[in-house]
C-alpha atoms as a PDB file:
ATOM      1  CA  UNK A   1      87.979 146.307 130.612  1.00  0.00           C
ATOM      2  CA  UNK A   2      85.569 143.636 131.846  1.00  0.00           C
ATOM      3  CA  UNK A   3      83.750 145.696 134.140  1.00  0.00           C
ATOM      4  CA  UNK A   4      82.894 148.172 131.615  1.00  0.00           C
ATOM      5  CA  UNK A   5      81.583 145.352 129.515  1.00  0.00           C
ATOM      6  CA  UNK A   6      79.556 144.396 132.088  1.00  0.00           C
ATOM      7  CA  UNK A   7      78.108 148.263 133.100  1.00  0.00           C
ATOM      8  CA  UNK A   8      77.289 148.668 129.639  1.00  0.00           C
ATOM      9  CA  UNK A   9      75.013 145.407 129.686  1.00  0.00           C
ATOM     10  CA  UNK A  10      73.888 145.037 133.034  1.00  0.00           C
ATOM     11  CA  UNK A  11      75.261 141.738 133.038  1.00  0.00           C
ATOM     12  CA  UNK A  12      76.785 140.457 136.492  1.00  0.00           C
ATOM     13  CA  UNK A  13      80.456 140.168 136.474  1.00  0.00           C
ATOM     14  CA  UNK A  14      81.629 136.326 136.513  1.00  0.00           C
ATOM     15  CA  UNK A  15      82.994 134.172 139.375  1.00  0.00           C
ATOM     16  CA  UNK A  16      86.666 135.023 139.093  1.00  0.00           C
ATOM     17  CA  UNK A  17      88.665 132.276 137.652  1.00  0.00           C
ATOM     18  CA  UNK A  18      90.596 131.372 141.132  1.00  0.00           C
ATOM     19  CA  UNK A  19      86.711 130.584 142.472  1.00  0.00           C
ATOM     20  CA  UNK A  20      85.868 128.609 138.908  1.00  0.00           C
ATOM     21  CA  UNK A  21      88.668 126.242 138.875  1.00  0.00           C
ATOM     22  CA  UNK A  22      88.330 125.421 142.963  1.00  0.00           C
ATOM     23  CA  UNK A  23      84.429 124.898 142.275  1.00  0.00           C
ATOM     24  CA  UNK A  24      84.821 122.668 139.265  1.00  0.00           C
ATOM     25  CA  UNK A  25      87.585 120.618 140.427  1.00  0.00           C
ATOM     26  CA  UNK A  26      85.351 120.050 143.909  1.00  0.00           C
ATOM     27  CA  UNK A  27      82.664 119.271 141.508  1.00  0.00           C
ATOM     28  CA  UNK A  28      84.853 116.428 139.402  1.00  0.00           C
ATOM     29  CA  UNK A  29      85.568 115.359 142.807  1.00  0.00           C
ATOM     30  CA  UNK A  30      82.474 115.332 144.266  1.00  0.00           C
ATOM     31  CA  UNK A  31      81.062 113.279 140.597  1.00  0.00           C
ATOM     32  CA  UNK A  32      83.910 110.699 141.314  1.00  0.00           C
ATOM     33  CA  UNK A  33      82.502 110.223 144.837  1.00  0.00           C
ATOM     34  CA  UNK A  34      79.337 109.816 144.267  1.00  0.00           C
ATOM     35  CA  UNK A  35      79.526 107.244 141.938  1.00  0.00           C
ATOM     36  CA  UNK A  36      80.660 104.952 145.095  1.00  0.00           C
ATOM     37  CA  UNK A  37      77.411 106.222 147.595  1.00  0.00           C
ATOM     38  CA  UNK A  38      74.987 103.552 146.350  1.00  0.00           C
ATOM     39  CA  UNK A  39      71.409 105.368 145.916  1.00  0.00           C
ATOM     40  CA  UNK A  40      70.471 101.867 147.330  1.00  0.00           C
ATOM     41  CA  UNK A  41      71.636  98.108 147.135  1.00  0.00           C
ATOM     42  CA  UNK A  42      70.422  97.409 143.991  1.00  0.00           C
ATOM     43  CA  UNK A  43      71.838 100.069 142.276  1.00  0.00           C
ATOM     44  CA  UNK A  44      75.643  99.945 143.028  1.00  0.00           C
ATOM     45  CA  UNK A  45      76.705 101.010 139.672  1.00  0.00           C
ATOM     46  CA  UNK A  46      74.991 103.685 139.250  1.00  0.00           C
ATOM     47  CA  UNK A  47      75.889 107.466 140.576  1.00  0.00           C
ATOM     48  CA  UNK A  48      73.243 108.513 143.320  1.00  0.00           C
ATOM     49  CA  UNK A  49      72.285 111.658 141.660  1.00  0.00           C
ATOM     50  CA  UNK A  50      70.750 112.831 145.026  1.00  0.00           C
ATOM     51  CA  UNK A  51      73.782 112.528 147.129  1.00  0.00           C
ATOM     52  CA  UNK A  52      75.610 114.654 144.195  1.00  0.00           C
ATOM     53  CA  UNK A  53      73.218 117.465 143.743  1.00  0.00           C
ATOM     54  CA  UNK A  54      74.088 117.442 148.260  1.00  0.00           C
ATOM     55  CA  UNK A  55      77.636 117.740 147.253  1.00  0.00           C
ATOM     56  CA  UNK A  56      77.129 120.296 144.771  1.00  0.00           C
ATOM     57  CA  UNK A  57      74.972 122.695 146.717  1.00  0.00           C
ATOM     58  CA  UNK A  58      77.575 122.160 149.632  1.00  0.00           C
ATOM     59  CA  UNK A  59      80.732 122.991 147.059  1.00  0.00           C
ATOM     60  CA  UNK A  60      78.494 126.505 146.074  1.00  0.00           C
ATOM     61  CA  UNK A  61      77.299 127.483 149.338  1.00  0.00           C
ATOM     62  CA  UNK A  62      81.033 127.372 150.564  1.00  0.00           C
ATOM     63  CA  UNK A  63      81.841 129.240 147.514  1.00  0.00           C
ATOM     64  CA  UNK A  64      79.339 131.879 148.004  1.00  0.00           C
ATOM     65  CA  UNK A  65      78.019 131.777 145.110  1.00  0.00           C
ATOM     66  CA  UNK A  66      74.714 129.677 143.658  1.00  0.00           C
ATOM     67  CA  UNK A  67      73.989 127.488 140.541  1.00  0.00           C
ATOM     68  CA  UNK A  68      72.357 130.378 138.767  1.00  0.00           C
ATOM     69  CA  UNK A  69      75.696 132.899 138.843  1.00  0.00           C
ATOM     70  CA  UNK A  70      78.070 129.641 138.320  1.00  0.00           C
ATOM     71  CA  UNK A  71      76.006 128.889 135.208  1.00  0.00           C
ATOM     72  CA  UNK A  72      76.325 132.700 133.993  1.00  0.00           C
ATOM     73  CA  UNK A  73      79.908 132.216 134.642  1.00  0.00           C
ATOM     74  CA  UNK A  74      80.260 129.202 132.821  1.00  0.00           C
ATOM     75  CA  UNK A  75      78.549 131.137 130.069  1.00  0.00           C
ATOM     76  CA  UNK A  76      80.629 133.549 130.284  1.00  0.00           C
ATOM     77  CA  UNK A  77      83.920 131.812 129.990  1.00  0.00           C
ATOM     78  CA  UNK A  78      82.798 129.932 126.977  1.00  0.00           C
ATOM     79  CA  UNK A  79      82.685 132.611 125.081  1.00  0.00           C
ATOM     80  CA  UNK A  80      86.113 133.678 126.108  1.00  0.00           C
ATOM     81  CA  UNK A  81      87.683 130.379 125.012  1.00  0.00           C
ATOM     82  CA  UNK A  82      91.292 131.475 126.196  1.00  0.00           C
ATOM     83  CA  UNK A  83      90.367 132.296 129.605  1.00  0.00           C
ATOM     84  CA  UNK A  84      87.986 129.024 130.280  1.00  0.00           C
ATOM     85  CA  UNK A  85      91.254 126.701 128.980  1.00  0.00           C
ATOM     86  CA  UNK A  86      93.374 128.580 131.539  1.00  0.00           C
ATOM     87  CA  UNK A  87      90.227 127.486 134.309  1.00  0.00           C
ATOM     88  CA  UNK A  88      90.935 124.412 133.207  1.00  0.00           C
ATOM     89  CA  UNK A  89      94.240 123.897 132.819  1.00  0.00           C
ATOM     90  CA  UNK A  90      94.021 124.834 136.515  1.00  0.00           C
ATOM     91  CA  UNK A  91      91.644 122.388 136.863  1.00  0.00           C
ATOM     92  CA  UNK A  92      93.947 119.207 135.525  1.00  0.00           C
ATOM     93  CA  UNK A  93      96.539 120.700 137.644  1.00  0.00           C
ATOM     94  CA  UNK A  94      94.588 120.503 140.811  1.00  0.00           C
ATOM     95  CA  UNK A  95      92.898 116.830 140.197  1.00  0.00           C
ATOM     96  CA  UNK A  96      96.840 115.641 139.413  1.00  0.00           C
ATOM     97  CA  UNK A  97      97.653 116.924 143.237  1.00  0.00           C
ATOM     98  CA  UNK A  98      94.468 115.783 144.915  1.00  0.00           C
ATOM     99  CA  UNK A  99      95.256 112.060 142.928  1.00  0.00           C
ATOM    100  CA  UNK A 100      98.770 112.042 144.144  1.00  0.00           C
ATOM    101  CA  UNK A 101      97.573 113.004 147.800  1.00  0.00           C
ATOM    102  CA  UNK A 102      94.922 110.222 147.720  1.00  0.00           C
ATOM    103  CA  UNK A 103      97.551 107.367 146.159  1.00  0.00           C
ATOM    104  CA  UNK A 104      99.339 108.233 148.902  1.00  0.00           C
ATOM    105  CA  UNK A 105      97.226 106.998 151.916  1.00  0.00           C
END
């Protein structure tokens, strides 16, 4: 049913939701990261924004996808509230197993 929405409008399909919950949970990871990669000395409480916007190109390229469908597919999935809690949900799930991996070391 989604694909004929999305013949009938021309609109690219979205990133399935297996590819949107791996990209945003790299993403919250990535964030969380970045907030300990000073920018410089002086600024060690701040996030470096540059070393992010690295991190999220990286997470996207190995995604094969690019900012500009990810943003459609965010768009997407806010519309479709249902789905984008399920992305989510996924989400919380995956950050709880990537914690408990890291507490462990």
């Amino acid at each position: 049913m989604a694909s004929l929405f999305f013949s009938c409008n021309n609109t690219p399909e979205p990133l399935p939701l297996e590819t949107m919950s791996k990209i945003l949970t790299e993403m919250y990871v990535a964030e969380s990261y970045a907030q300990f990669v000073p920018k410089d000395s002086t600024q060690l409480d701040s996030k470096n924004q540059d070393s992010l916007k690295k991190y999220v190109s990286a997470i996207l390229f190995e995604n094969n996808t690019n900012e500009t469908a990810f943003k459609q597919s965010i768009d997407w999935y806010k519309s479709r509230p249902d789905l984008f809690d399920s992305i989510y949900q996924q989400v919380l799930t995956d950050l709880a197993i990537w914690q408990t991996k890291v507490d462990r070391k």
